[in-house]
Structure formats: C-alpha cells, structure tokens
Protein backbone atom coordinates (compact mmCIF):
# COMPACT_ATOMS: atom_id res chain seq x y z
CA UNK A 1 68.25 65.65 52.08
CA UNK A 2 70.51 64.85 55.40
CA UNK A 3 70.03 61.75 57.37
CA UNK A 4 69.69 61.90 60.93
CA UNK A 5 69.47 59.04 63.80
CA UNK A 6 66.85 59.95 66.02
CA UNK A 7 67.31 56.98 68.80
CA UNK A 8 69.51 58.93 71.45
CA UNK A 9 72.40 61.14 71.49
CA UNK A 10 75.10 58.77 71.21
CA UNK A 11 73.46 56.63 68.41
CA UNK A 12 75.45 54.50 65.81
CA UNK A 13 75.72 56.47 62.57
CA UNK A 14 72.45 56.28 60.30
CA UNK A 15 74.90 54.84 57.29
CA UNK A 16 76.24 51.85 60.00
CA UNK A 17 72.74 50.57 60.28
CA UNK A 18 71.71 50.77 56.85
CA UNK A 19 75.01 49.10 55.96
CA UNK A 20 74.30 46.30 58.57
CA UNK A 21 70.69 45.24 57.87
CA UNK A 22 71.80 45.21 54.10
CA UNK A 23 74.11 42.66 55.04
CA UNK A 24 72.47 39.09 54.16
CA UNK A 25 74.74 37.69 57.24
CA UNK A 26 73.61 40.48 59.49
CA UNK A 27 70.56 39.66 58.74
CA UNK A 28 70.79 35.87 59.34
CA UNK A 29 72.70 36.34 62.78
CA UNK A 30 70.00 38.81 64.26
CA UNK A 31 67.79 36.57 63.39
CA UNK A 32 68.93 33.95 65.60
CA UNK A 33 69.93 35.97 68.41
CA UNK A 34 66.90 35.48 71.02
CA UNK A 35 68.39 35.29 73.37
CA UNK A 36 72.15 35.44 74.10
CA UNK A 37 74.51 33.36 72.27
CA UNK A 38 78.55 33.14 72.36
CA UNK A 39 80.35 33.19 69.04
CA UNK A 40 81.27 29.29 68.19
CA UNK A 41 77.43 28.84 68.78
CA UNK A 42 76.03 31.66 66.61
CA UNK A 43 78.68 30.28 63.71
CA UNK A 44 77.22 27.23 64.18
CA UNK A 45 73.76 28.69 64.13
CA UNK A 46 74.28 30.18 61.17
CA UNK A 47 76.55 28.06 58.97
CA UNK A 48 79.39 30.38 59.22
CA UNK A 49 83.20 30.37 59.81
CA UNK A 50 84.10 32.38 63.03
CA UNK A 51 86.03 34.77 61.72
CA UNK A 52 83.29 36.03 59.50
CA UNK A 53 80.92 35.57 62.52
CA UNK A 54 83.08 37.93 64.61
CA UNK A 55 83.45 40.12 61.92
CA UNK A 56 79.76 40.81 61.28
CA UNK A 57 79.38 40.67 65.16
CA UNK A 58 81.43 43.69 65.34
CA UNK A 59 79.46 46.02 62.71
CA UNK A 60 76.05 44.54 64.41
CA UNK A 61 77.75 46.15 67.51
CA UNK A 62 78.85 49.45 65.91
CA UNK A 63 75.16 49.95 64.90
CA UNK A 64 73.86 49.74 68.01
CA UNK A 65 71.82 46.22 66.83
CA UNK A 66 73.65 43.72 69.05
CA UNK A 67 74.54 44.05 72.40
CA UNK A 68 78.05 42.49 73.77
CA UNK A 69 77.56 40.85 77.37
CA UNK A 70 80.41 39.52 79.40
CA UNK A 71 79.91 36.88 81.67
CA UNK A 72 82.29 34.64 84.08
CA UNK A 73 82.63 30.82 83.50
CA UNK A 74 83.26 28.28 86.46
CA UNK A 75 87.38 29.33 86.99
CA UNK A 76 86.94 33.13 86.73
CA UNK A 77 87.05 32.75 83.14
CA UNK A 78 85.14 35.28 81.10
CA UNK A 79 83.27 34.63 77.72
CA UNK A 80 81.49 37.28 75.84
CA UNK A 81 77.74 36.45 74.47
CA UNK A 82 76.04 38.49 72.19
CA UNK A 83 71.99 39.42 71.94
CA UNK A 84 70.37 41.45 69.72
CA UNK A 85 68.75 44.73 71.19
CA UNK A 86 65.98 45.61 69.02
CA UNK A 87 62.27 45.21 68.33
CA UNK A 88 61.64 47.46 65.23
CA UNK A 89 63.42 50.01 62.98
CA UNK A 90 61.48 52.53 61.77
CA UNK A 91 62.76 55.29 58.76
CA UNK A 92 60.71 57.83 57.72
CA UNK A 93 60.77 61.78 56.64
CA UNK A 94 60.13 64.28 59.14
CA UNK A 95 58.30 67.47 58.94
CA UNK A 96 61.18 68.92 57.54
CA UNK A 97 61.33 66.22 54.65
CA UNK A 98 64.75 64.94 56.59
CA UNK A 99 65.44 60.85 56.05
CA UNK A 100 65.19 59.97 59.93
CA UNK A 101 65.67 56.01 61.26
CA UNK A 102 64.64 54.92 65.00
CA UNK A 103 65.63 51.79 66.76
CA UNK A 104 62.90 50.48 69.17
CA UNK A 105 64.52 48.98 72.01
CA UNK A 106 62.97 46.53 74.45
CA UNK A 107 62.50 46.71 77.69
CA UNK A 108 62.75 43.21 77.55
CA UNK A 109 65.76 42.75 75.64
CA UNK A 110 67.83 45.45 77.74
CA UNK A 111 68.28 42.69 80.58
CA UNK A 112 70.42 40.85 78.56
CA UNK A 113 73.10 44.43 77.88
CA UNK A 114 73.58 44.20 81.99
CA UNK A 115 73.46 40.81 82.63
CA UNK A 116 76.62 39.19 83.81
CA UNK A 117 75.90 35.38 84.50
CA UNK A 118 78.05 32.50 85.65
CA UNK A 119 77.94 30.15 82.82
C-alpha cells in the first residue's frame, strides 16, 4: 500500500504531516495559531522555550501546516509571524485501496501567507 498526498503538486511529503500532527507540541502550537503570531509570543502561548518553538515551527512549515509571513516593523525592521493554513485533514483509501491525506485550505486563512503588515 503506497501513500500519496493528494493536496497539489508540490505538497509536503505524506510522512512530514503524519510526523507533525503526531507531535504533542505541533499539536499545541496549531492550536493557538488563529491568527498570526511571532515566535517569543507563540513560546509564550504555549509554555515553551524558543528554541523548541522554532524548531517545531520549522517541521509545521515543511508540512505545509503553518504558513511563514514576513512583515516590516516601524525602522524597516522585518519580523517573521507564523499562522496556521488549514481547516481539515482528511486520509482515506482511494479506489485503488492507496492511503491518500488532503489538507483543506481556507480561503480565509490564505490572507495571512501574503500579507505583509507594518507592525
């Protein structure tokens, strides 16, 4: 039985996902990710040190979970924020009896992947 990714054609890998959402602090920071957040608040957020914040912000990006916006601070200064892009994931076997997963994106959300605020 072969997994396959059936969101679009540059999709994270299947085992990336999986591996994220398994992740207990994965979980916890898309969980608080409404709306976007930079990295000393989603530590706070979720009573965690930064570097294992920015670690587990990095494989939420890899999987295609979290989005990574950049925006420009009052002196030209930029600071990244961080959102999470999803409203469902959805596995399931196909006709073939192939493992499949699909992300359901947002329309909503997807603002936030452009956005590129003063702040």
């Amino acid at each position: 039985m072969s997994l396959e990714f059936s969101s679009s054609d540059d999709a994270p890998a299947f085992e990336r996902v999986i591996a994220a959402l398994d992740d207990d602090s994965c979980r916890e920071i898309i969980a608080v990710l409404e709306e976007p957040m930079t990295v000393p608040d989603i530590a706070e957020a979720t009573d965690r040190p930064l570097s294992t914040t920015y670690r587990k912000l990095d494989a939420l990006t890899e999987a295609g979970l979290v989005d990574e916006t950049v925006g420009v601070r009052h002196g030209g200064h930029q600071r990244s924020r961080y959102v999470a892009n999803l409203n469902r994931i959805s596995i399931g076997l196909d006709d073939d009896n192939e493992l499949y997963a699909n992300i359901d994106r947002s329309a909503e959300l997807s603002i936030w992947s452009n956005a590129k605020r003063e702040f």
